[in-house]
C-alpha atoms as a PDB file:
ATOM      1  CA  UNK A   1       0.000   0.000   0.000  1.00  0.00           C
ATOM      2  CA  UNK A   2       1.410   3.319  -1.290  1.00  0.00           C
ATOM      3  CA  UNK A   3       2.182   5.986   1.773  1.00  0.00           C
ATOM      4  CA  UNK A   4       1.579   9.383   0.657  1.00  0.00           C
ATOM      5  CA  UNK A   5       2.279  12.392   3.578  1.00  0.00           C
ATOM      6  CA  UNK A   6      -0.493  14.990   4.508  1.00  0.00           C
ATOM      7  CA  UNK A   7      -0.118  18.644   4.753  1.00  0.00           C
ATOM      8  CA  UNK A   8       0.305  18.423   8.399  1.00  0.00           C
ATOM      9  CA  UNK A   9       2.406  15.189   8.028  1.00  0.00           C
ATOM     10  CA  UNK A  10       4.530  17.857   6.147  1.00  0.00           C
ATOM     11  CA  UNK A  11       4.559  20.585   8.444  1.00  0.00           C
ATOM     12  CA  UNK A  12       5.576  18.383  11.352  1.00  0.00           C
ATOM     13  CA  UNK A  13       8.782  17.358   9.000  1.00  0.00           C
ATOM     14  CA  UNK A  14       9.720  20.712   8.674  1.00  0.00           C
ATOM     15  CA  UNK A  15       9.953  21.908  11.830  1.00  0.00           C
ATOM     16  CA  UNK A  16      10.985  18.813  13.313  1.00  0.00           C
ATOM     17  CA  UNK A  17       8.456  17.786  14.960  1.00  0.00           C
ATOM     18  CA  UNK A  18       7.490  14.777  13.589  1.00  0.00           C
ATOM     19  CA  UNK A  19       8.973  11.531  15.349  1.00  0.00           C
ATOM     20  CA  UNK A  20       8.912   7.819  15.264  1.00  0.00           C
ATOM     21  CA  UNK A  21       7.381   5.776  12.563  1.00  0.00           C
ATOM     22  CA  UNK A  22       5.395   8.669  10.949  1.00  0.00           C
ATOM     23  CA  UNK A  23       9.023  10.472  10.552  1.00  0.00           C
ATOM     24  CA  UNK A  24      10.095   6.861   8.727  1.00  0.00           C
ATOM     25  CA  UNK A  25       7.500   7.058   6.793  1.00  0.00           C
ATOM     26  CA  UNK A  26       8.073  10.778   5.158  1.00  0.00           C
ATOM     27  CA  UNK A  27      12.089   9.866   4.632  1.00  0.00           C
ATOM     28  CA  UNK A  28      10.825   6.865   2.933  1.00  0.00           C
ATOM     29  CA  UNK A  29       8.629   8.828   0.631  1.00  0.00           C
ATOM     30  CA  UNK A  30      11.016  11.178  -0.167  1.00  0.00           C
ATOM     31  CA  UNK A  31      13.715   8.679  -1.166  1.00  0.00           C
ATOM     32  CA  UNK A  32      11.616   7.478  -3.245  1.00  0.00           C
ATOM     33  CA  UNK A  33       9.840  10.305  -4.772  1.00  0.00           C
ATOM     34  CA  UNK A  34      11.905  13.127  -6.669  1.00  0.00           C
ATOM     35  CA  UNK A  35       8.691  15.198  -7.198  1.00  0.00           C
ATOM     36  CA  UNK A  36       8.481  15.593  -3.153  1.00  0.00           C
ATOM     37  CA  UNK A  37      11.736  16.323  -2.767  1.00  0.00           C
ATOM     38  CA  UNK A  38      11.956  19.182  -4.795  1.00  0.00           C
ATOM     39  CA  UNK A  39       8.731  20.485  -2.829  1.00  0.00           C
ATOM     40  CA  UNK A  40      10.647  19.437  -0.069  1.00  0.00           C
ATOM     41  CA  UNK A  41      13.301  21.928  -0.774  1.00  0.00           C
ATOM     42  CA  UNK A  42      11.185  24.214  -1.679  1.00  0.00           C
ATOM     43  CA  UNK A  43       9.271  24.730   1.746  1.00  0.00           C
ATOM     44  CA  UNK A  44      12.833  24.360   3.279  1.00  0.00           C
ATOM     45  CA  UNK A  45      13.627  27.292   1.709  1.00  0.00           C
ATOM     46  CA  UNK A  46      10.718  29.095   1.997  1.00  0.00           C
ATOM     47  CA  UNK A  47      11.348  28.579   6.004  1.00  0.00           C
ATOM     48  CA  UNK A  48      14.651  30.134   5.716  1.00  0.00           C
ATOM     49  CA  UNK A  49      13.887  33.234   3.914  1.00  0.00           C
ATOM     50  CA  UNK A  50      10.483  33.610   6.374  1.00  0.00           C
ATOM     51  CA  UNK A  51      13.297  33.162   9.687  1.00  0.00           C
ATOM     52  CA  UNK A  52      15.103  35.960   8.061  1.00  0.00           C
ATOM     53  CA  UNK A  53      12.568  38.571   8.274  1.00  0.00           C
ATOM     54  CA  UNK A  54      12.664  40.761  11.307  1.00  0.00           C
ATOM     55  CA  UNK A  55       9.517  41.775  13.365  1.00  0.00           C
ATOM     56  CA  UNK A  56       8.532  45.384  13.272  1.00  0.00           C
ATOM     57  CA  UNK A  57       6.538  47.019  15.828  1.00  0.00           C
ATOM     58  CA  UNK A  58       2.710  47.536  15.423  1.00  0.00           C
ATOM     59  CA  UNK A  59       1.290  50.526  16.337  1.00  0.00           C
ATOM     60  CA  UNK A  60      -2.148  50.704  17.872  1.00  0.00           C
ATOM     61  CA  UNK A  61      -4.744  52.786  16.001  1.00  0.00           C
ATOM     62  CA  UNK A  62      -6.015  55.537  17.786  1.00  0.00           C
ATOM     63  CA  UNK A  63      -9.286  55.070  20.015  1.00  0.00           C
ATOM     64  CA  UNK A  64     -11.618  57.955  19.560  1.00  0.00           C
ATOM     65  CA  UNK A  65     -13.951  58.084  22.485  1.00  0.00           C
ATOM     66  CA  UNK A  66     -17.306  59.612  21.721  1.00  0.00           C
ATOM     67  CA  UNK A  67     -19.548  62.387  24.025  1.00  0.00           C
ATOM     68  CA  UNK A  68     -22.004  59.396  25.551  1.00  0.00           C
ATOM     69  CA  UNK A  69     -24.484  62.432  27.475  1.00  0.00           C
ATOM     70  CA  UNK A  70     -27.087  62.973  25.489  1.00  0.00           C
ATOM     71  CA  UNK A  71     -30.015  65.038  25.906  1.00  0.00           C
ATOM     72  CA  UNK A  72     -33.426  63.530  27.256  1.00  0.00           C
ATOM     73  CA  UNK A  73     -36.326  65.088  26.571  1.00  0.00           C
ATOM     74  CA  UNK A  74     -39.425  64.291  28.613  1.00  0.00           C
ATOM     75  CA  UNK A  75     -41.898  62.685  25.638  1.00  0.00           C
ATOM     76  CA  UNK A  76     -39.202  60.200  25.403  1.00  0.00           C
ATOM     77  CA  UNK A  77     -39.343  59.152  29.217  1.00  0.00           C
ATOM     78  CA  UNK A  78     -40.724  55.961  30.211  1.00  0.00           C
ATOM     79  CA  UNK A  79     -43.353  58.003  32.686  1.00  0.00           C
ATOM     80  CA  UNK A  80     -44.790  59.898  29.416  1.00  0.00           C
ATOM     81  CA  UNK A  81     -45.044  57.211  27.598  1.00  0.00           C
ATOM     82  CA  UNK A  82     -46.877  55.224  29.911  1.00  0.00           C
ATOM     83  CA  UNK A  83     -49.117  58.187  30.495  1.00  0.00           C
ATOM     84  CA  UNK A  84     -50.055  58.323  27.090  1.00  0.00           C
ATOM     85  CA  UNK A  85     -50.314  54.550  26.232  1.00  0.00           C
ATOM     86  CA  UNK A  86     -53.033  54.615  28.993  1.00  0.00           C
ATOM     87  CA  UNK A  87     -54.864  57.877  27.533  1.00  0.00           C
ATOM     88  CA  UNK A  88     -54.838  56.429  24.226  1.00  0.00           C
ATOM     89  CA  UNK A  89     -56.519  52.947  25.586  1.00  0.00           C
ATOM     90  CA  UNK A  90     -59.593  54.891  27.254  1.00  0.00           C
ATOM     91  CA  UNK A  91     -59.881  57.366  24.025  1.00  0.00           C
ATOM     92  CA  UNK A  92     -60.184  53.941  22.063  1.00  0.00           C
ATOM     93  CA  UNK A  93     -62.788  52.609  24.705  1.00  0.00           C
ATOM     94  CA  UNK A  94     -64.761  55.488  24.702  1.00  0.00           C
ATOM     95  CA  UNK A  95     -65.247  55.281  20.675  1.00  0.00           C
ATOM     96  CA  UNK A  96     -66.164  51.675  20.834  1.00  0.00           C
ATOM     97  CA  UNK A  97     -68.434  51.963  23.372  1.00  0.00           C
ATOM     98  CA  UNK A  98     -70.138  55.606  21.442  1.00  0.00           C
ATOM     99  CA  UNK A  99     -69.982  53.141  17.981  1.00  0.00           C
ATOM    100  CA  UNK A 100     -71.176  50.194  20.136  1.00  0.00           C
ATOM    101  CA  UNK A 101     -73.892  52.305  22.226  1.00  0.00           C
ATOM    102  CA  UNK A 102     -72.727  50.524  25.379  1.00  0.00           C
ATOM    103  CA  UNK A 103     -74.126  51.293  28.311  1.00  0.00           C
ATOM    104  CA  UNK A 104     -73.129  50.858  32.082  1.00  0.00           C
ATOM    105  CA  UNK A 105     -75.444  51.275  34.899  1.00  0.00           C
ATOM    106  CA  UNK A 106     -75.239  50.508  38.598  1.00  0.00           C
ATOM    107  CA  UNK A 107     -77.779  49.571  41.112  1.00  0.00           C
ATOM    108  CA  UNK A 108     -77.005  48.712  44.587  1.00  0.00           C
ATOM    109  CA  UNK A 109     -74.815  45.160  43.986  1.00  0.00           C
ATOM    110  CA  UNK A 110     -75.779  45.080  40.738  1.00  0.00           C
ATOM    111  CA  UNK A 111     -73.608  45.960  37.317  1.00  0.00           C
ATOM    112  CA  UNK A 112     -75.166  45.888  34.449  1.00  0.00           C
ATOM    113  CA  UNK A 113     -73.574  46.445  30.846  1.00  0.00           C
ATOM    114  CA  UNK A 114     -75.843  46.088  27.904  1.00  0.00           C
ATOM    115  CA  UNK A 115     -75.798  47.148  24.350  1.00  0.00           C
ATOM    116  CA  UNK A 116     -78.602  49.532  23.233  1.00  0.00           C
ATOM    117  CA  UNK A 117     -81.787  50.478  24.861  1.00  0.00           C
ATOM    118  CA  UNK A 118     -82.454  47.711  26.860  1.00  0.00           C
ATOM    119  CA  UNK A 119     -85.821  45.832  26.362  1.00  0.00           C
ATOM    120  CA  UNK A 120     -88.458  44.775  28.455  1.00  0.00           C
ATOM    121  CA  UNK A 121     -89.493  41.107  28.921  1.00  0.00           C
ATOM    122  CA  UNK A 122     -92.807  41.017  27.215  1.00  0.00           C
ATOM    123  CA  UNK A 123     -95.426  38.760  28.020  1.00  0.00           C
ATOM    124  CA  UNK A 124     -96.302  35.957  25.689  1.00  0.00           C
ATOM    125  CA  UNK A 125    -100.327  35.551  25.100  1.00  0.00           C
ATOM    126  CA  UNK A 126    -101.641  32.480  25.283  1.00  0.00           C
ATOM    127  CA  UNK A 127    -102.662  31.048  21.715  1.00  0.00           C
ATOM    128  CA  UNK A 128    -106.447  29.678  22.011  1.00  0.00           C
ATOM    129  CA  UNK A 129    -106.753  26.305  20.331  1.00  0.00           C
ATOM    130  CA  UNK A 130    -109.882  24.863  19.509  1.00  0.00           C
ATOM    131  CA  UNK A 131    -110.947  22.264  22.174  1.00  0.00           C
ATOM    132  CA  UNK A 132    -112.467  19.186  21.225  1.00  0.00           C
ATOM    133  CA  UNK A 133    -114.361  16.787  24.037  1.00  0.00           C
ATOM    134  CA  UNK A 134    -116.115  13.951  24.299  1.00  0.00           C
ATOM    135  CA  UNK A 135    -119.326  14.445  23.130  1.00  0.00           C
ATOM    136  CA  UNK A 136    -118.038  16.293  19.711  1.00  0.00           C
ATOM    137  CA  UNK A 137    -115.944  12.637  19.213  1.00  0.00           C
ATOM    138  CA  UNK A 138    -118.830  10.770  19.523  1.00  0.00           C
ATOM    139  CA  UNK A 139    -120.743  13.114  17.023  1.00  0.00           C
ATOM    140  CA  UNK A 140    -118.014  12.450  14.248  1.00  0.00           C
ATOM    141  CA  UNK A 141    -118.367   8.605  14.659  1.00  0.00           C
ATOM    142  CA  UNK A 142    -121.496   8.747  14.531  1.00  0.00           C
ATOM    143  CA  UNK A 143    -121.820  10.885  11.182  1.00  0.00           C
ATOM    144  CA  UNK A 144    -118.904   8.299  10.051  1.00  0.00           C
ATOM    145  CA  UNK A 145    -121.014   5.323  10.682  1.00  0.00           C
ATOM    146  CA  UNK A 146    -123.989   6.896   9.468  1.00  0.00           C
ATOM    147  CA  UNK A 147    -122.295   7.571   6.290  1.00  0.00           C
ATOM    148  CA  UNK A 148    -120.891   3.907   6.124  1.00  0.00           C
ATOM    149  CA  UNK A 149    -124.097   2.430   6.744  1.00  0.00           C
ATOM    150  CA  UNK A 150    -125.615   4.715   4.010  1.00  0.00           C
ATOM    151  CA  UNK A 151    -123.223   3.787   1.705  1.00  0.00           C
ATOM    152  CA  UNK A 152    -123.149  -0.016   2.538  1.00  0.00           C
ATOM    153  CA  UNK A 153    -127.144   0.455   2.148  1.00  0.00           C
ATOM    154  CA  UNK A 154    -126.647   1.569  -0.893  1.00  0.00           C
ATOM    155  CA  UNK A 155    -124.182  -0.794  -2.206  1.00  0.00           C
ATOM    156  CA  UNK A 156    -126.672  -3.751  -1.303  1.00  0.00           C
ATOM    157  CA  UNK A 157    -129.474  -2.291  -3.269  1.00  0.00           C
ATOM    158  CA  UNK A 158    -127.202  -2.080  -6.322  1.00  0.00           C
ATOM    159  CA  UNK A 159    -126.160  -5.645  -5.749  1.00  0.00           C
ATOM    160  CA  UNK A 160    -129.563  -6.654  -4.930  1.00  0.00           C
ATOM    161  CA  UNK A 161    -131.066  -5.003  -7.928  1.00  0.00           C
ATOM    162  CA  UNK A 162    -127.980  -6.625 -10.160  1.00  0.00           C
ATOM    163  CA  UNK A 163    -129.114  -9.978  -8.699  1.00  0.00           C
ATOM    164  CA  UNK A 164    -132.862  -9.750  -9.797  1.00  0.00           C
ATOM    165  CA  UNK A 165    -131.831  -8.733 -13.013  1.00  0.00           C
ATOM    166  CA  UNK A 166    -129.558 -11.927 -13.475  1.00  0.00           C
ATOM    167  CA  UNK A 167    -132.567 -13.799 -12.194  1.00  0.00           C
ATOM    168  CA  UNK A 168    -134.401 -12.148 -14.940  1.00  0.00           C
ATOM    169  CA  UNK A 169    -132.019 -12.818 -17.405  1.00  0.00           C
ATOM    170  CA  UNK A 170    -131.747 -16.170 -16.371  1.00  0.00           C
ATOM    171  CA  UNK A 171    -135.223 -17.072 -15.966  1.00  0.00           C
ATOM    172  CA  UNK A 172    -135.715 -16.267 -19.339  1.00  0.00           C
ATOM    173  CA  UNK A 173    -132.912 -18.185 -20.474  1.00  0.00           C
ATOM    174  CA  UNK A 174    -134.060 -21.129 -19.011  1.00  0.00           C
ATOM    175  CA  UNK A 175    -138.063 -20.008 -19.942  1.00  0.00           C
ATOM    176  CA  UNK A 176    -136.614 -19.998 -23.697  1.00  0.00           C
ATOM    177  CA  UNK A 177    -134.578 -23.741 -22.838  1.00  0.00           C
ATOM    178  CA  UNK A 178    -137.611 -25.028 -20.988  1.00  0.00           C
ATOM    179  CA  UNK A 179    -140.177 -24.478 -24.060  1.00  0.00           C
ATOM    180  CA  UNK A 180    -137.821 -25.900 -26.527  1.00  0.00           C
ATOM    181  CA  UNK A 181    -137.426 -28.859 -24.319  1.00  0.00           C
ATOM    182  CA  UNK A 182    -141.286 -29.290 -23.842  1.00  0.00           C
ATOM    183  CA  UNK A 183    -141.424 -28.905 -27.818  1.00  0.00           C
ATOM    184  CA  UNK A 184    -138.524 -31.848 -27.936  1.00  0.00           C
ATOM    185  CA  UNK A 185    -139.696 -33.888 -25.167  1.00  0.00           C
ATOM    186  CA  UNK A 186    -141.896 -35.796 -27.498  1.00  0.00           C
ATOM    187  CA  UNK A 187    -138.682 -37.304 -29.272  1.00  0.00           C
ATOM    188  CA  UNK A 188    -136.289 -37.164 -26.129  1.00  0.00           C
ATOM    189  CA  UNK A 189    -136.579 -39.797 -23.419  1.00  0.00           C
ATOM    190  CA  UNK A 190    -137.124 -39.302 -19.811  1.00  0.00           C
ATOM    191  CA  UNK A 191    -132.968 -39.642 -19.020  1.00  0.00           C
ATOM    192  CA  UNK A 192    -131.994 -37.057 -21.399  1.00  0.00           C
ATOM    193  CA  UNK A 193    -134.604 -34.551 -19.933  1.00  0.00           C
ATOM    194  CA  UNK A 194    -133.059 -35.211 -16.189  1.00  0.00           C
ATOM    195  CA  UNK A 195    -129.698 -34.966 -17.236  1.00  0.00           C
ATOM    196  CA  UNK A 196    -130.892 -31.633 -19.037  1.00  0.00           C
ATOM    197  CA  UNK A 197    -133.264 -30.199 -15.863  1.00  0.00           C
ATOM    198  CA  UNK A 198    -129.834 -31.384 -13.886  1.00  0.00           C
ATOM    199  CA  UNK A 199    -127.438 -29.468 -15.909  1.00  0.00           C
ATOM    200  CA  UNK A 200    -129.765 -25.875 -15.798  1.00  0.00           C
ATOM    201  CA  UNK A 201    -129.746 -26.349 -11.705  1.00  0.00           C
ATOM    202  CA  UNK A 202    -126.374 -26.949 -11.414  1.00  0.00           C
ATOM    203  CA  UNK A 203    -125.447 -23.716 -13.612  1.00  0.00           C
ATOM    204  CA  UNK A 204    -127.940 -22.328 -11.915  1.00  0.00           C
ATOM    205  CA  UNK A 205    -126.486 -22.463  -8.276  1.00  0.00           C
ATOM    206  CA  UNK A 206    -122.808 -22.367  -9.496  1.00  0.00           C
ATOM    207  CA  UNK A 207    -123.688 -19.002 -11.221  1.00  0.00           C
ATOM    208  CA  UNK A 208    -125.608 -18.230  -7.755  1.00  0.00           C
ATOM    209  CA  UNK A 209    -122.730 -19.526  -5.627  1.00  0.00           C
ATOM    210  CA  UNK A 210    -120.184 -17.096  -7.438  1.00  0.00           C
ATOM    211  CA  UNK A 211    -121.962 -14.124  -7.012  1.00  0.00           C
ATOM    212  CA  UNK A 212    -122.076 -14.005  -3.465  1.00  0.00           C
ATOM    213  CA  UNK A 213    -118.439 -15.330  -3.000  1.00  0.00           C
ATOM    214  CA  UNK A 214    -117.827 -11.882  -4.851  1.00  0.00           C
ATOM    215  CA  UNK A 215    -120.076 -10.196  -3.220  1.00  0.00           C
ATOM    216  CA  UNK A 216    -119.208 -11.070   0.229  1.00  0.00           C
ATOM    217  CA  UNK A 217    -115.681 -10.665  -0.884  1.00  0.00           C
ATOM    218  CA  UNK A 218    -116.500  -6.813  -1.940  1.00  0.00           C
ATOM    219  CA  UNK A 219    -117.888  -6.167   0.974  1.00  0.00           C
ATOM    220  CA  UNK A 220    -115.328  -7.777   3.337  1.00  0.00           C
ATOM    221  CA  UNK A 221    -112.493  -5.560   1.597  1.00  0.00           C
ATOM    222  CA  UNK A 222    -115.030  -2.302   2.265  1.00  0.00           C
ATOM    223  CA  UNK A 223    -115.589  -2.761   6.044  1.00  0.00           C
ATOM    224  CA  UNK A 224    -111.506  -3.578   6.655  1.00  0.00           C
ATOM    225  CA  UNK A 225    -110.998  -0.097   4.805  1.00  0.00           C
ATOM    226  CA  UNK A 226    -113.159   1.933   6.938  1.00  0.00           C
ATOM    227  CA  UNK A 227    -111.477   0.420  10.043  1.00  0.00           C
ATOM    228  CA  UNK A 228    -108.165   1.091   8.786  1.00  0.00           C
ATOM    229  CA  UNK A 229    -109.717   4.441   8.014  1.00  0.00           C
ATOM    230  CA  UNK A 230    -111.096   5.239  11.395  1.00  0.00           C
ATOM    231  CA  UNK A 231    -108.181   3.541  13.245  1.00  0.00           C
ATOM    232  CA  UNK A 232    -106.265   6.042  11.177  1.00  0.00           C
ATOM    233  CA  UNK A 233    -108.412   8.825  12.530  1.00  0.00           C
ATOM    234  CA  UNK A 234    -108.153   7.912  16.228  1.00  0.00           C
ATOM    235  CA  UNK A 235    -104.644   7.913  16.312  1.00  0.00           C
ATOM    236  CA  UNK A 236    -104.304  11.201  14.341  1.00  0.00           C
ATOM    237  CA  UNK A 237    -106.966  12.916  16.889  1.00  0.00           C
ATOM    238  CA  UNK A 238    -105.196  11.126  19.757  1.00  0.00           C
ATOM    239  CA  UNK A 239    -102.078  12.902  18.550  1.00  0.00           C
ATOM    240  CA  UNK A 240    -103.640  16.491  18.032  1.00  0.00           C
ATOM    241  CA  UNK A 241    -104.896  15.808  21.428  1.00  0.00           C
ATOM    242  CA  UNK A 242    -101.168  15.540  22.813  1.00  0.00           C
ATOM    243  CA  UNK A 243     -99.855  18.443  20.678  1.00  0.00           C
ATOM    244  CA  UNK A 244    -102.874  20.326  22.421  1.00  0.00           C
ATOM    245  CA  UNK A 245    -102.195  19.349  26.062  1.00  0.00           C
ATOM    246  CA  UNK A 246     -98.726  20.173  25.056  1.00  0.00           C
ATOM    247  CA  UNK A 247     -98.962  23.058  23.750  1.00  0.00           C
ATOM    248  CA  UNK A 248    -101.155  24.274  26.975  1.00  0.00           C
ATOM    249  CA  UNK A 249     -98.660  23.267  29.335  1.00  0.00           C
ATOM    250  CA  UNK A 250     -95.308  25.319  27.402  1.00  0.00           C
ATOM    251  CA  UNK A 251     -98.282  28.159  27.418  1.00  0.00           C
ATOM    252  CA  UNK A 252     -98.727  27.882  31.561  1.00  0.00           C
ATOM    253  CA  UNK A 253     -94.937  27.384  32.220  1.00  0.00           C
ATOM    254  CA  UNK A 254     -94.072  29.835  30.452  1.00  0.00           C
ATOM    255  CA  UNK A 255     -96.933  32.416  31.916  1.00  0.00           C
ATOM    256  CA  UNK A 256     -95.855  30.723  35.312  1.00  0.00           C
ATOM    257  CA  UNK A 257     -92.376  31.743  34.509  1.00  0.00           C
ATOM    258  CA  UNK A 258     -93.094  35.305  33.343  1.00  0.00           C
ATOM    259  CA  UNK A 259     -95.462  35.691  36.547  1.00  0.00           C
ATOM    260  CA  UNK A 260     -92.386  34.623  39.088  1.00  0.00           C
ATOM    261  CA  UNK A 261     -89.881  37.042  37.271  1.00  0.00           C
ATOM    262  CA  UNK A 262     -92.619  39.799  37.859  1.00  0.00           C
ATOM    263  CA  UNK A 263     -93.312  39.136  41.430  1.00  0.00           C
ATOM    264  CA  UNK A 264     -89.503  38.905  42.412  1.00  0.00           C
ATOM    265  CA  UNK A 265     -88.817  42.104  40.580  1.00  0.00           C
ATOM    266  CA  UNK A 266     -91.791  43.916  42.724  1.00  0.00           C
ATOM    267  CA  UNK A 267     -90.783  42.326  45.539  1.00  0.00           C
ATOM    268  CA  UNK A 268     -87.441  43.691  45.302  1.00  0.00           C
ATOM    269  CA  UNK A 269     -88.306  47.204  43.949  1.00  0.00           C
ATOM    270  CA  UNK A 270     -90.528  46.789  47.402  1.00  0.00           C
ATOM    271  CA  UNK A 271     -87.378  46.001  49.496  1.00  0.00           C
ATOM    272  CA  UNK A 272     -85.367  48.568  47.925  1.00  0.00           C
ATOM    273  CA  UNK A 273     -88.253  50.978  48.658  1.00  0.00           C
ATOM    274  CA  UNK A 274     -88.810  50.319  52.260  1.00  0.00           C
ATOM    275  CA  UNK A 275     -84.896  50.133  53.023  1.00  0.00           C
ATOM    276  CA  UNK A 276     -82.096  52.583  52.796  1.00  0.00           C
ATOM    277  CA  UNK A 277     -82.561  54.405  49.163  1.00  0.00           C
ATOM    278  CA  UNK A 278     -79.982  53.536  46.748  1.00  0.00           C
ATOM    279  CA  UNK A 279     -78.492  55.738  44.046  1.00  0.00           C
ATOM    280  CA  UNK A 280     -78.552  54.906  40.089  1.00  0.00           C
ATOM    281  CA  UNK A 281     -76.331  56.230  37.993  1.00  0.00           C
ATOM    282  CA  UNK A 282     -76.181  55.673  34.308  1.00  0.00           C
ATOM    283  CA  UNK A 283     -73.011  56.165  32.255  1.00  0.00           C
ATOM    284  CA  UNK A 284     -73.247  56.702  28.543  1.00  0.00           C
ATOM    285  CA  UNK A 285     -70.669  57.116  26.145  1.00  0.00           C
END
């Protein structure tokens, strides 16, 4: 591995300082090496013509020492400033509060600060809601029911009169069947006439059969709609019932409320009266 000496490495060679191995070690190099021995003798050199120069004295430049006292004038004293830090603080109070309209009053232990005229607590009236009892309940179910029973009435006379005239129809159906089998029953034998006679029955009730099935089934689907209907219109009167005794009771507390607040402010414009009088005094800015 190649050695190569530092710039300290040389220094220390110069002035002798270097010892030991490290001191080997730069000899080595520069037997070895013609480039650092030339630069060898050239800092050698160098040292010598350095040592020959002579040290001149150094004279001091001269201090000039300024005039410190100044003059202090009294806007620039700490008390002054103070002074006017505070006076500027209340001039900018005393704009917000004229911008603002504040206003400070005292009464007794009380402080009050407020913005504005202040207001006074106004009384809420009571809103009047329309009252429904018992008896106007019953009314309504009974013009409901009346109603349904009108129009149930009504629906049975249409069916009713749609049944006679199937009857009708029917009737002279049969009427027409009946004289063409009397006309035939000369050349038909007495089976084929009770298998025919069986036949016209058993359309007959079939035809019956099915028309009250829908009928019944008509009417089944009309009565669970008006429950549904007036189960709908309990609940919604049971709940404009609650919104009503709800709405009464905010109404009291809050007249209950407004009636307290009055009585403790007489009672203490009472005490204030019959004790020592107390002095108000309103600051605006």
């Amino acid at each position: 591995m190649s050695y190569k000496p530092q710039e300290h490495d040389w220094l220390s060679y110069l002035y002798g300082e270097l010892e030991g191995v490290e001191r080997e070690k730069v000899e080595q190099y520069l037997l070895t090496n013609a480039a650092a021995r030339e630069e060898y003798e050239s800092f050698k050199r160098l040292r010598g013509v350095m040592s020959s120069v002579s040290d001149k004295e150094v004279i001091a430049p001269p201090i000039f020492v300024g005039d410190n006292s100044r003059q202090v004038y009294f806007w620039q004293s700490s008390v002054f400033k103070t002074v006017m830090s505070i006076a500027a603080t209340l001039l900018l109070l005393m704009i917000v509060g004229r911008l603002t309209d504040i206003r400070v009053s005292t009464a007794g232990n009380q402080f009050t600060l407020s913005f504005g005229e202040p207001t006074k607590p106004q009384r809420e009236v009571p809103v009047q809601v329309a009252s429904i009892n018992a008896e106007d309940v019953q009314k309504m179910i009974n013009t409901s029911l009346q109603q349904n029973n009108a129009a149930m009435q009504t629906s049975w006379n249409a069916s009713q009169e749609k049944l006679d005239a199937s009857i009708r129809h029917n009737l002279a159906t049969n009427s027409g069947k009946i004289d063409r089998l009397v006309r035939e029953a000369s050349t038909a034998s007495q089976d084929q006439i009770r298998s025919y006679v069986t036949s016209l029955q058993t359309e007959n009730v079939a035809m019956v059969k099915n028309y009250f099935e829908l009928t019944n089934s008509e009417q089944k689907e009309y009565i669970e709609n008006l429950l549904v209907d007036f189960a709908k219109y309990l609940k919604q009167q049971r709940n404009d019932d609650l919104q009503l005794v709800e709405t009464r009771l905010n109404s009291l507390e809050q007249n209950t409320s407004v009636f307290k607040e009055e009585t403790q402010q007489i009672l203490s414009s009472i005490i204030t009266t019959v004790g020592a009088p107390v002095q108000t005094k309103e600051t605006k800015y």
